[in-house]
N, C-alpha and C. Protein backbone atom coordinates (compact mmCIF):
# COMPACT_ATOMS: atom_id res chain seq x y z
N UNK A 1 -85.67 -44.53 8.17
CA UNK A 1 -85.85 -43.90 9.47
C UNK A 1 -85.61 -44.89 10.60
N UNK A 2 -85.69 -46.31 10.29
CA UNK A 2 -85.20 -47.21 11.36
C UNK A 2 -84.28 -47.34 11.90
N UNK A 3 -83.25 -46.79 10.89
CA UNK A 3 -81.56 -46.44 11.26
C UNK A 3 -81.45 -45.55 12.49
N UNK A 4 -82.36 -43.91 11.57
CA UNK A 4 -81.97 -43.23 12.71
C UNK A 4 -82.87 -43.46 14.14
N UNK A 5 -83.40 -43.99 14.18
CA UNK A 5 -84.20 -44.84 15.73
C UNK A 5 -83.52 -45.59 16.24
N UNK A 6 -82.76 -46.29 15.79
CA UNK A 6 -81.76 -47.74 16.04
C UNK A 6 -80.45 -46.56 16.60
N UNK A 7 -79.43 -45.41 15.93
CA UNK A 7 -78.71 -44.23 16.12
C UNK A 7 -79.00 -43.55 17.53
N UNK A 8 -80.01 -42.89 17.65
CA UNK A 8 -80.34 -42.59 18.53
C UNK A 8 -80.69 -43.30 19.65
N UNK A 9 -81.41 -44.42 19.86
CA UNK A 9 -81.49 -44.86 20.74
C UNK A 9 -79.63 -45.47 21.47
N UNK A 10 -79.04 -45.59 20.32
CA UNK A 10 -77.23 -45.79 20.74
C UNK A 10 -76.63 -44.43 21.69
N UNK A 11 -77.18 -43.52 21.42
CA UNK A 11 -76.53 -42.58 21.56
C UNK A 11 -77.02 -42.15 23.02
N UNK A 12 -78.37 -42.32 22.99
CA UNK A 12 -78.94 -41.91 24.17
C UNK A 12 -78.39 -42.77 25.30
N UNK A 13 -77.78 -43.89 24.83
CA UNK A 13 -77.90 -45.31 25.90
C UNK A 13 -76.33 -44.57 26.56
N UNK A 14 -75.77 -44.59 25.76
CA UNK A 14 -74.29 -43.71 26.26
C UNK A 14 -74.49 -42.68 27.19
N UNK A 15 -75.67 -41.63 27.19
CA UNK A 15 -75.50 -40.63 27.42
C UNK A 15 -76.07 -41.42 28.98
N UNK A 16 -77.27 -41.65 28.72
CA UNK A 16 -77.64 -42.29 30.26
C UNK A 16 -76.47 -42.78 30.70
N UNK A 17 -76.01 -43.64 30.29
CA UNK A 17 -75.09 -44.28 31.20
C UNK A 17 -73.72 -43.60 31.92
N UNK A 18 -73.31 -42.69 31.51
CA UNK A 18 -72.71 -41.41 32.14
C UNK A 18 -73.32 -40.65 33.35
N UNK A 19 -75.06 -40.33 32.80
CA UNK A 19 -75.83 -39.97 33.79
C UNK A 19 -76.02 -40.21 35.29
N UNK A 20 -76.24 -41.91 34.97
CA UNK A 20 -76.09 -42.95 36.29
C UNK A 20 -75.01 -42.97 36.71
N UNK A 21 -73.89 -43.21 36.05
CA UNK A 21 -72.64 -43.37 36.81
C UNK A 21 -72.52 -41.84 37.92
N UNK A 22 -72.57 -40.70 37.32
CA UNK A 22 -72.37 -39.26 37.64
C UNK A 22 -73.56 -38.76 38.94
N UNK A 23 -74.47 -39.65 38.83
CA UNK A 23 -75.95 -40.02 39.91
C UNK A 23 -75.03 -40.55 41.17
N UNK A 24 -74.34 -41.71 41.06
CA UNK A 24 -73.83 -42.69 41.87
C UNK A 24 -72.83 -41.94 42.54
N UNK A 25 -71.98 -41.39 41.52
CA UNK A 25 -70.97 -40.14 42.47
C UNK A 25 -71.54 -39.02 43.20
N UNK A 26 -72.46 -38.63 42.75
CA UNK A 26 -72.84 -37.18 43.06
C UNK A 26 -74.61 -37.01 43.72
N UNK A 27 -75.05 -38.16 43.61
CA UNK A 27 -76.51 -38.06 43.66
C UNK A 27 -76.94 -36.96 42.65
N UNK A 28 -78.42 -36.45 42.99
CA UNK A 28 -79.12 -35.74 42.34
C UNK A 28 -78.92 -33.82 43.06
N UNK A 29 -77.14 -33.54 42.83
CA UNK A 29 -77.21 -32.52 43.72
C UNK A 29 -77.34 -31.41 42.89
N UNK A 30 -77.86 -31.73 41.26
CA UNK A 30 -78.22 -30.88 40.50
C UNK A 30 -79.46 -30.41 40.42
N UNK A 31 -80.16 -30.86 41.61
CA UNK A 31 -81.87 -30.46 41.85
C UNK A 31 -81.82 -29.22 42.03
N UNK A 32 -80.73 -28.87 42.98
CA UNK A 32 -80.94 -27.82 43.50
C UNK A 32 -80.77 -26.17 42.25
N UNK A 33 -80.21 -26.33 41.06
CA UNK A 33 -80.04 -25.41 40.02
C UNK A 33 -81.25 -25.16 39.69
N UNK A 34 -81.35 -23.68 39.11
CA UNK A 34 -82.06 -22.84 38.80
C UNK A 34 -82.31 -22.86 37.01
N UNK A 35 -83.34 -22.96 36.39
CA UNK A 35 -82.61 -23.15 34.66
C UNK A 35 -81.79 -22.22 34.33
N UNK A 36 -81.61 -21.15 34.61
CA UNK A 36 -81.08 -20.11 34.34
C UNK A 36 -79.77 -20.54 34.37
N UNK A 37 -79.09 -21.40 35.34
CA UNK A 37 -77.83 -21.86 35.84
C UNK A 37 -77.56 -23.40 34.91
N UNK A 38 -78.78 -23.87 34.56
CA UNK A 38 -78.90 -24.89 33.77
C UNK A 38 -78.40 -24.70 32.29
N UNK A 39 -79.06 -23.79 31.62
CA UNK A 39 -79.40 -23.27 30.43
C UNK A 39 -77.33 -22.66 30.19
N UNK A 40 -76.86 -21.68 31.31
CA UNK A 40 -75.64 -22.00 31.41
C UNK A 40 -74.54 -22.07 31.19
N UNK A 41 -75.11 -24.33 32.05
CA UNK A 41 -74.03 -24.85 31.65
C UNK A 41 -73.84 -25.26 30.12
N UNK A 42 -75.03 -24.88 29.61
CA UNK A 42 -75.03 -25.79 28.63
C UNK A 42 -74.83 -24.92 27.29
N UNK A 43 -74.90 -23.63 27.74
CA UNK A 43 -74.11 -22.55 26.85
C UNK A 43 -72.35 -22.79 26.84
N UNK A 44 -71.82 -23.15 27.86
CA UNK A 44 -70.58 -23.54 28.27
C UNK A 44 -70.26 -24.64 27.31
N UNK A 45 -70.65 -25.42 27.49
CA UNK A 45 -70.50 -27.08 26.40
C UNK A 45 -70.57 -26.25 25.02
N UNK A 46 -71.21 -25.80 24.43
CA UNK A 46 -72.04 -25.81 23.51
C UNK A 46 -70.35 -24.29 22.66
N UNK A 47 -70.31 -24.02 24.05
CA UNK A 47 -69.40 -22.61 23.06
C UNK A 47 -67.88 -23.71 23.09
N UNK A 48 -67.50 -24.03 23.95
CA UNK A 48 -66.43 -24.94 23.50
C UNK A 48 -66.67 -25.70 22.65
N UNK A 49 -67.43 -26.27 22.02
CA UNK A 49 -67.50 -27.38 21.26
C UNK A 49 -67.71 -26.63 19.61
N UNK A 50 -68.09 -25.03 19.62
CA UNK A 50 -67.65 -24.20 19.02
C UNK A 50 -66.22 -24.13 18.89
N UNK A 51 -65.73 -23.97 19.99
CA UNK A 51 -63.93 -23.12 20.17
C UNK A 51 -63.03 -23.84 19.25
N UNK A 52 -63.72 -25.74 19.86
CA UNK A 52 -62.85 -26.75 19.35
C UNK A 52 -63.05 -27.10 17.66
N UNK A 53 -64.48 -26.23 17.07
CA UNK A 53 -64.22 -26.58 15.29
C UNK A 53 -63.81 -25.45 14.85
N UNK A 54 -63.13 -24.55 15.65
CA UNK A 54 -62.29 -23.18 14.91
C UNK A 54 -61.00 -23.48 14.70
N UNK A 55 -60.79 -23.66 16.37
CA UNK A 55 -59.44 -23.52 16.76
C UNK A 55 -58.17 -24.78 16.15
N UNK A 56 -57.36 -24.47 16.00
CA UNK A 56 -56.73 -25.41 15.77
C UNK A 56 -56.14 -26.30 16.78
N UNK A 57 -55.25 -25.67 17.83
CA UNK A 57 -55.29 -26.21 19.08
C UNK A 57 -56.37 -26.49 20.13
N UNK A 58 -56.27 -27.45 20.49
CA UNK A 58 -56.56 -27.94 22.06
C UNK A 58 -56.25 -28.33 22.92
N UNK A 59 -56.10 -27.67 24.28
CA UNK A 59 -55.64 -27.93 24.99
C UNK A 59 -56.08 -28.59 26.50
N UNK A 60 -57.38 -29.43 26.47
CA UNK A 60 -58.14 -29.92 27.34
C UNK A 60 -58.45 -31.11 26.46
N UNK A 61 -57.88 -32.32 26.89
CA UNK A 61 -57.70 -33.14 26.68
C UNK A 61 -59.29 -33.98 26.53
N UNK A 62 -60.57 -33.41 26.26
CA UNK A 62 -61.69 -33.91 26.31
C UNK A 62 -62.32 -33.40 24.54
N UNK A 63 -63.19 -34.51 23.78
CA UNK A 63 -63.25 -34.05 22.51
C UNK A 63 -65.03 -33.20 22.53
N UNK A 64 -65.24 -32.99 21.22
CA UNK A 64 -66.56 -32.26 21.35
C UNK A 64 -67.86 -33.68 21.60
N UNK A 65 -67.41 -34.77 21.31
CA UNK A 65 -68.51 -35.95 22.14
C UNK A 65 -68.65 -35.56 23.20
N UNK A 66 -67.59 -35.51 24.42
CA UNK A 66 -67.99 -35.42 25.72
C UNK A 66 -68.67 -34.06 25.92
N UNK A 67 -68.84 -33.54 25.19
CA UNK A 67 -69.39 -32.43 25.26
C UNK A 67 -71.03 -31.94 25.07
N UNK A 68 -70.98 -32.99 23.47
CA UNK A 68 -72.39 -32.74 23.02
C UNK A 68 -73.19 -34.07 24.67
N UNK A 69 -72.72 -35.14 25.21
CA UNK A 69 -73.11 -35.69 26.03
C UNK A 69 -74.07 -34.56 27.02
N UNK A 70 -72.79 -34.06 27.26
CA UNK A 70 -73.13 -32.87 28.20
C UNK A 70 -74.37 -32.13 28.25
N UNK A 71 -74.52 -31.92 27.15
CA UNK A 71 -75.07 -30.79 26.21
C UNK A 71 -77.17 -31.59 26.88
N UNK A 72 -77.04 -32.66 26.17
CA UNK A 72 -77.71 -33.78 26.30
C UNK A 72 -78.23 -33.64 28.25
N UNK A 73 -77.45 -34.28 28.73
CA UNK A 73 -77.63 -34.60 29.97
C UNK A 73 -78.12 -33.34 30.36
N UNK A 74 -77.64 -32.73 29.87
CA UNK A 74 -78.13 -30.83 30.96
C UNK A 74 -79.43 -30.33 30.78
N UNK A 75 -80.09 -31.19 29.33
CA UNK A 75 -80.97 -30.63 28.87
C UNK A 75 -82.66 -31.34 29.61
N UNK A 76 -81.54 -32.55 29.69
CA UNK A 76 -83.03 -33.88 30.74
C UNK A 76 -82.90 -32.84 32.13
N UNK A 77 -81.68 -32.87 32.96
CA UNK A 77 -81.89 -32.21 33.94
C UNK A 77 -82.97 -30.29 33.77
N UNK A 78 -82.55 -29.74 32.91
CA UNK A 78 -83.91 -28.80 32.64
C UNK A 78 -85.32 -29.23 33.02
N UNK A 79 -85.24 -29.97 31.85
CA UNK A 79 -86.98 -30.58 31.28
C UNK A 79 -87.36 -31.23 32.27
N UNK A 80 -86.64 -31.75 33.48
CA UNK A 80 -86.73 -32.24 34.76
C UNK A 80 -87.23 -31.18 35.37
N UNK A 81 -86.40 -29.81 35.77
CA UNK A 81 -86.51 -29.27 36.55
C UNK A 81 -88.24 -28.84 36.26
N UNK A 82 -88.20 -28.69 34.93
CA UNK A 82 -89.25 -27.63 34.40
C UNK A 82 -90.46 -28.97 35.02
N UNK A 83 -90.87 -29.53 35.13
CA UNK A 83 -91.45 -30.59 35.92
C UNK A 83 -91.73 -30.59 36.78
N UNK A 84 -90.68 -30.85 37.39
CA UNK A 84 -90.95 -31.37 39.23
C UNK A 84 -90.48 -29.28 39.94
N UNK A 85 -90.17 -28.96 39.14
CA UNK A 85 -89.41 -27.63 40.21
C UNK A 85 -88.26 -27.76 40.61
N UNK A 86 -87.66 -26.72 41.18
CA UNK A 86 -86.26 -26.53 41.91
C UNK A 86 -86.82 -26.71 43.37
N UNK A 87 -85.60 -27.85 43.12
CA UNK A 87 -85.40 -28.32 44.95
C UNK A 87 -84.39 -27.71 45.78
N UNK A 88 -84.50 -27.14 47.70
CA UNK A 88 -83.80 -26.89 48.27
C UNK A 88 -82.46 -27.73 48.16
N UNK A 89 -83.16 -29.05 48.71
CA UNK A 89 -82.11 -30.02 48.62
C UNK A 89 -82.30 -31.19 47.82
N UNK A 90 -81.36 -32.09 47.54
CA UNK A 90 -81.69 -33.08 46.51
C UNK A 90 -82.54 -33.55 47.33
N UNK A 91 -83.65 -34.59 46.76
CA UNK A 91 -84.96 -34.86 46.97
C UNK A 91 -85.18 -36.20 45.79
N UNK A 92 -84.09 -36.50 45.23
CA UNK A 92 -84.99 -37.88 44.25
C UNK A 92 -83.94 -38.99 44.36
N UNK A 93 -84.26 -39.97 44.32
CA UNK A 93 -83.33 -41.54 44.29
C UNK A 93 -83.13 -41.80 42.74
N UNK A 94 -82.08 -42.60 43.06
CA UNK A 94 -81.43 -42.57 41.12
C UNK A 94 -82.81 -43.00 40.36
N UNK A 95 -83.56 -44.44 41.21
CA UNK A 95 -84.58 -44.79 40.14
C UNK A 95 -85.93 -43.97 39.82
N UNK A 96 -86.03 -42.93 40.96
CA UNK A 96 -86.92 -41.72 40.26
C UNK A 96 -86.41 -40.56 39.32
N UNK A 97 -85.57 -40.49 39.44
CA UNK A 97 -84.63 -40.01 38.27
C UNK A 97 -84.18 -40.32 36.75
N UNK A 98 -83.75 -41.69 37.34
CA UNK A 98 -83.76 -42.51 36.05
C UNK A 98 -85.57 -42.38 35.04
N UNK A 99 -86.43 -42.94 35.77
CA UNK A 99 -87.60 -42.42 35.13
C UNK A 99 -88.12 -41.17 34.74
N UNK A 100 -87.61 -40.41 35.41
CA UNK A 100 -88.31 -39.11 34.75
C UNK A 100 -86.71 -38.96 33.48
N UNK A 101 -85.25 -39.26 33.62
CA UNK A 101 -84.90 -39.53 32.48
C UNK A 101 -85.46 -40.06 30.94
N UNK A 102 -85.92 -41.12 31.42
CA UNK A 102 -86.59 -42.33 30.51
C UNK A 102 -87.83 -41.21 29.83
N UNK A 103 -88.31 -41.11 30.41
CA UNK A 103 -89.72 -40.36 30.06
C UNK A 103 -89.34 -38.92 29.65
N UNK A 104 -88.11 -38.19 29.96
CA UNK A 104 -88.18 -37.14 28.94
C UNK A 104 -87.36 -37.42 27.76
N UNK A 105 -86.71 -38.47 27.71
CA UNK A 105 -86.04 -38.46 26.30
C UNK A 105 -87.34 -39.40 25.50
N UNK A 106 -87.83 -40.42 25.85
CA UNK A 106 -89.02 -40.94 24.76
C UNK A 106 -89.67 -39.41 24.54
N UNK A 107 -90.24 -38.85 25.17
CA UNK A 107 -91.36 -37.67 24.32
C UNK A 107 -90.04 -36.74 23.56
N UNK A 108 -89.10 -36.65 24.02
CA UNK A 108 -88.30 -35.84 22.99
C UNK A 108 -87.55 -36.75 21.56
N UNK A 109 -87.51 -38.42 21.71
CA UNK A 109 -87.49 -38.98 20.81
C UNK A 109 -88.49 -39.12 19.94
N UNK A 110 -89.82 -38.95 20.43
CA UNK A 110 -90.87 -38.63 19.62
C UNK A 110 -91.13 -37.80 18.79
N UNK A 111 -90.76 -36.35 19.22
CA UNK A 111 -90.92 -35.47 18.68
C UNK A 111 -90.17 -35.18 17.54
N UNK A 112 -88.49 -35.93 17.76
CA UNK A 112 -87.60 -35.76 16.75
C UNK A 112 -88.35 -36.72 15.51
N UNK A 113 -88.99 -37.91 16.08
CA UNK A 113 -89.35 -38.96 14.93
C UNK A 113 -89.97 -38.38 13.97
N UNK A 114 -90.73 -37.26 14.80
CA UNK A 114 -92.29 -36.49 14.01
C UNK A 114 -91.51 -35.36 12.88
N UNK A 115 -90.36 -34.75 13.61
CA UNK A 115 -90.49 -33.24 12.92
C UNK A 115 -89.20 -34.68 11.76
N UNK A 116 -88.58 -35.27 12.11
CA UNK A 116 -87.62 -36.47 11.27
C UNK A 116 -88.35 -36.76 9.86
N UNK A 117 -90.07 -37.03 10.24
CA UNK A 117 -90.52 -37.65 9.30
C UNK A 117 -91.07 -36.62 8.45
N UNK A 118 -91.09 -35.26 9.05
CA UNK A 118 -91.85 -33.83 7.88
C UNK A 118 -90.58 -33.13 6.99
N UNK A 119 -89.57 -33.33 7.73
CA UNK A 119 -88.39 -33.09 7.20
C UNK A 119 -87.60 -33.76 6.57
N UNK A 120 -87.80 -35.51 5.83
CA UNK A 120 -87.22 -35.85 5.52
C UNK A 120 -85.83 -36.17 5.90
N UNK A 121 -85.42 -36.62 6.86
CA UNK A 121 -84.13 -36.15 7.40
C UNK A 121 -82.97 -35.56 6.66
N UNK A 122 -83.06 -34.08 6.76
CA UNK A 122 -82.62 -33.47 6.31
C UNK A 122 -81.31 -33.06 7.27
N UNK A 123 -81.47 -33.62 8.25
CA UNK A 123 -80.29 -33.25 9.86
C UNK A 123 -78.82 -33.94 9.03
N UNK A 124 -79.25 -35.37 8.64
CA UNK A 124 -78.28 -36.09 7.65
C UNK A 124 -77.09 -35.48 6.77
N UNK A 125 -77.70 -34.22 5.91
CA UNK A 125 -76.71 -33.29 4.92
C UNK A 125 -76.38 -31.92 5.60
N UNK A 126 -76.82 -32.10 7.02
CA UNK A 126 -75.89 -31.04 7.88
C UNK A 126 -74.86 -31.38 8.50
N UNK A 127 -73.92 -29.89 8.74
CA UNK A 127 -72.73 -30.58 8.95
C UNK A 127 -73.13 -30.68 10.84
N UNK A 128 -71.69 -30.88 11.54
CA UNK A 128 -71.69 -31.01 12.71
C UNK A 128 -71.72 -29.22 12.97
N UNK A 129 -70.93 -28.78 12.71
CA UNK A 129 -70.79 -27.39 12.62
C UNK A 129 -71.79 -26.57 12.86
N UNK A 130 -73.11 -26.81 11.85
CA UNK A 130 -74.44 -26.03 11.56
C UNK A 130 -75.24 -26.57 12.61
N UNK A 131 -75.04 -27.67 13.61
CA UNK A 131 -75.45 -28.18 14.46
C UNK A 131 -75.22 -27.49 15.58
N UNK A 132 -74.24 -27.44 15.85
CA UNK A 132 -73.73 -26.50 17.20
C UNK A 132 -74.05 -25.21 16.83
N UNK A 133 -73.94 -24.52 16.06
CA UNK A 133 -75.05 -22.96 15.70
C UNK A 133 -76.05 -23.17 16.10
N UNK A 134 -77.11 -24.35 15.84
CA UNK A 134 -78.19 -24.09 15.93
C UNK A 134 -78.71 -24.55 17.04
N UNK A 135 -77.60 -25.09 18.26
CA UNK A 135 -77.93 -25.40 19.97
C UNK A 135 -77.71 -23.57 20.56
N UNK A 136 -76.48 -23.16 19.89
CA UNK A 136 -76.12 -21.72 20.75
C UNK A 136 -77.47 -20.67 19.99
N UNK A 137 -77.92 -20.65 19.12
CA UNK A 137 -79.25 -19.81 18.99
C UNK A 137 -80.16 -20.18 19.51
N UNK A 138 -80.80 -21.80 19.62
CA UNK A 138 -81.82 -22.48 21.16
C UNK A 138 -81.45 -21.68 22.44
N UNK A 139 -79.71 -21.78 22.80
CA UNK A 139 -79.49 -21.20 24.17
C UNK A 139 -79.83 -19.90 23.87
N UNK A 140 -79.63 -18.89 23.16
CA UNK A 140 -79.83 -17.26 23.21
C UNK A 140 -81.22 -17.30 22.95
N UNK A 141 -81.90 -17.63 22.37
CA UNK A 141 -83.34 -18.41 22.95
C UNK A 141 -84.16 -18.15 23.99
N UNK A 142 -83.19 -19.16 24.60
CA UNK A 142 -84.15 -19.93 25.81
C UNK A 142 -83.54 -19.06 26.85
N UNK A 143 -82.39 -18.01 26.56
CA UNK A 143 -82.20 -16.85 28.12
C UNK A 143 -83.05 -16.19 27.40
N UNK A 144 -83.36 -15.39 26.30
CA UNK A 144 -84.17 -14.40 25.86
C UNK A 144 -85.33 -14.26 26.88
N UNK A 145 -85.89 -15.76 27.23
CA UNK A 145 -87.48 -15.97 27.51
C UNK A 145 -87.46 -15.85 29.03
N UNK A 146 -85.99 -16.99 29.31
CA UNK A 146 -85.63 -16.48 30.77
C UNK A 146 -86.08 -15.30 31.64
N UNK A 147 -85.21 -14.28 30.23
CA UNK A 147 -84.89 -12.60 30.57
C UNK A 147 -86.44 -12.37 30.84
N UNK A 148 -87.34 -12.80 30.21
CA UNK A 148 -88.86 -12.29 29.91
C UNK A 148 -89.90 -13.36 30.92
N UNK A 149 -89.27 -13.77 32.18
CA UNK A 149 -90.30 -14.67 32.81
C UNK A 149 -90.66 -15.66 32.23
N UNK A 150 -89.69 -16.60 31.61
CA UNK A 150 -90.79 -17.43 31.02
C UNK A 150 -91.61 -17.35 29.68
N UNK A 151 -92.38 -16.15 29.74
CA UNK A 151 -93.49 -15.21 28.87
C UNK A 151 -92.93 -15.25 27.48
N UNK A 152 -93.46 -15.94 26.52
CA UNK A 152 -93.73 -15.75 25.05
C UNK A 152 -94.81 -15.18 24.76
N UNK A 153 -94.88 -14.76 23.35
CA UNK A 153 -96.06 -14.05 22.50
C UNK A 153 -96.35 -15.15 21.31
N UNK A 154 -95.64 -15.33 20.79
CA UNK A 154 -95.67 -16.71 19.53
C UNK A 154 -95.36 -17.43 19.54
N UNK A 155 -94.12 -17.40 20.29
CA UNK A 155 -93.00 -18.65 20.09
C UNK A 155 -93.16 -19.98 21.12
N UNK A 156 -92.46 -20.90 20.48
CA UNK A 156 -92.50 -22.16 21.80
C UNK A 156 -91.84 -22.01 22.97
N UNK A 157 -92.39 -22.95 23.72
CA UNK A 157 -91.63 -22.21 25.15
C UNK A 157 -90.38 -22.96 25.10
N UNK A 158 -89.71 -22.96 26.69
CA UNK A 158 -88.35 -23.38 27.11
C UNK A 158 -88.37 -25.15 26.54
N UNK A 159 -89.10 -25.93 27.06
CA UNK A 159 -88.98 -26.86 27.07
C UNK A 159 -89.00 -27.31 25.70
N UNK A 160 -89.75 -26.67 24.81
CA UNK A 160 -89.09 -27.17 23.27
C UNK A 160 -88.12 -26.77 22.76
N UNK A 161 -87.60 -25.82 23.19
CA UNK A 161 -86.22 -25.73 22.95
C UNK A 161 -85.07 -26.37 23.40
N UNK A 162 -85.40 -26.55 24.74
CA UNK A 162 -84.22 -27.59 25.05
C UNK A 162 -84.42 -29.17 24.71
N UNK A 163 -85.85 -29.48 23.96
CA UNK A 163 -86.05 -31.03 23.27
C UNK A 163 -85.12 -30.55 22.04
N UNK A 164 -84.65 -29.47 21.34
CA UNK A 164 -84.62 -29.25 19.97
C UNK A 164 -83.17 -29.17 20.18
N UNK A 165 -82.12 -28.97 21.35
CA UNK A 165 -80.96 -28.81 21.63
C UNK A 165 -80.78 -30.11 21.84
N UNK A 166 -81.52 -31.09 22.83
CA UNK A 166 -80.67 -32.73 22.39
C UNK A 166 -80.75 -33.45 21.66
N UNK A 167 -82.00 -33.33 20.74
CA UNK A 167 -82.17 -33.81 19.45
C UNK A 167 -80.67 -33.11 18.15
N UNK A 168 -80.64 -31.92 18.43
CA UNK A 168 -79.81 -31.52 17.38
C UNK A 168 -78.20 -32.18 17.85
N UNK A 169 -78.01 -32.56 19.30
CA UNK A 169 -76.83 -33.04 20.19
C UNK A 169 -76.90 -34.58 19.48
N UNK A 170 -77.89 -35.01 19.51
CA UNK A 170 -78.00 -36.58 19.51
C UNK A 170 -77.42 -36.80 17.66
N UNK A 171 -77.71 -36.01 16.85
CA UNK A 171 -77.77 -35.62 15.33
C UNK A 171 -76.21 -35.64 15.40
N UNK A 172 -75.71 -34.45 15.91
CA UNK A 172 -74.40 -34.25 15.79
C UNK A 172 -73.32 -35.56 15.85
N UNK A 173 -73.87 -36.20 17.39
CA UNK A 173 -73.26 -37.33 17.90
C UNK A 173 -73.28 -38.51 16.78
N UNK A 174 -74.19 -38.62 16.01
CA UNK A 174 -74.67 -39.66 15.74
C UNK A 174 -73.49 -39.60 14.06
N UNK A 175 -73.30 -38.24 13.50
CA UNK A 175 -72.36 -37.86 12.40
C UNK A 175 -70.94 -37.93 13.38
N UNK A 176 -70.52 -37.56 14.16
CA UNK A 176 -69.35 -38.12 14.52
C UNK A 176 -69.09 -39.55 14.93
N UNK A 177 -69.96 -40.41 15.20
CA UNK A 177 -69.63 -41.65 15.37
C UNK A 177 -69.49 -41.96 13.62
N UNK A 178 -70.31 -41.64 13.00
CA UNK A 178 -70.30 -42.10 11.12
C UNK A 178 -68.72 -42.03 10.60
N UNK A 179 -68.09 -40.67 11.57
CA UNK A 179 -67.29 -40.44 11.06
C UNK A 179 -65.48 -41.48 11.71
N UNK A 180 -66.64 -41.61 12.75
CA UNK A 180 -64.70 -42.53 13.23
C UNK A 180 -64.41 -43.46 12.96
C-alpha cells in the first residue's frame, strides 16, 4: 500500500500543478459555478474519455490523462464549493485556494487509504475502462440528488461521491502511467 500512497501522491502533484498554473491565468473565476454546472463539466471529461476507449478515431489532439486531470480538478473545485458556497464574484487568492486544495485531497486521500485497505486493492485488477463507468454512474448520481435538493434517504451525499470520482480518476491515472 506504500506504492499506492507514493502513486497517488505523483498523480495528485501533477494535477495541482495544472491547477496553479490555470489559478495564475484565470484566478479563481470558477467560484462563481453552481455544482450543478460543476458536476457538468465533469460529466463532459468523463463522457469523452468514454468516446476516446470506443472510438477508434480521434480527433482532438488531447489524450484521456488530460482528461481524467480534469475530472480531478473539477471535483476539488465542487468539494470547495460545497464548503465555502457559491461566490458572486471570485473572492479567494491562489494561497487560500491552494489550501482548501491541500485539505480536500488529504481527507479524500484518506478515505481512499481506508476503503484501499478493506478492499484490498482491488482498483489494481480493474481496467481503466470499468473506471470511467464507474465516475459516469457517481455523475448520474450526484445530478439524481441535485434533481432532489441535495436530499437523500440512504445514500451518501454529493461530496462522497465526488471523493469517489477522483479517487477512481487518480486509480485510472495511476494504470495509465503503468502502462507507458
Amino acid at each position: 500500500m506504500q506504492n499506492t500512497s507514493k502513486q497517488y501522491d505523483a498523480v495528485v502533484s501533477r494535477c495541482r500543478d495544472l491547477f496553479l498554473k490555470k489559478m495564475k491565468d484565470y484566478g479563481c473565476a470558477w467560484r462563481i459555478l453552481r455544482l450543478p454546472s460543476l458536476t457538468d463539466q465533469i460529466f463532459i471529461k468523463a463522457q469523452r474519455i468514454r468516446g476516446l476507449q470506443q472510438n477508434k478515431t480521434q480527433r482532438v489532439d488531447e489524450g484521456a490523462v488530460s482528461e481524467f486531470i480534469g475530472i480531478i480538478n473539477y471535483c476539488i473545485m465542487a468539494l470547495i464549493q460545497i464548503e465555502r458556497g457559491i461566490a458572486e464574484q471570485p473572492d479567494l487568492t491562489n494561497e487560500e485556494t491552494l489550501l482548501d486544495y491541500d485539505t480536500k485531497i488529504a481527507q479524500t486521500k484518506q478515505l481512499m487509504l481506508d476503503k484501499n485497505h478493506d478492499y484490498g486493492e482491488a482498483w489494481r485488477d480493474m481496467r481503466v475502462s470499468s473506471l470511467t463507468d464507474l465516475i459516469l454512474q457517481k455523475l448520474l448520481r450526484v445530478k439524481q440528488i441535485e434533481d432532489n435538493s441535495g436530499q437523500t434517504l440512504v445514500s451518501e451525499g454529493i461530496d462522497a461521491n465526488y471523493q469517489d470520482m477522483i479517487n477512481y480518476a487518480v486509480f485510472a491515472m495511476i494504470h495509465l502511467n503503468n502502462n507507458e
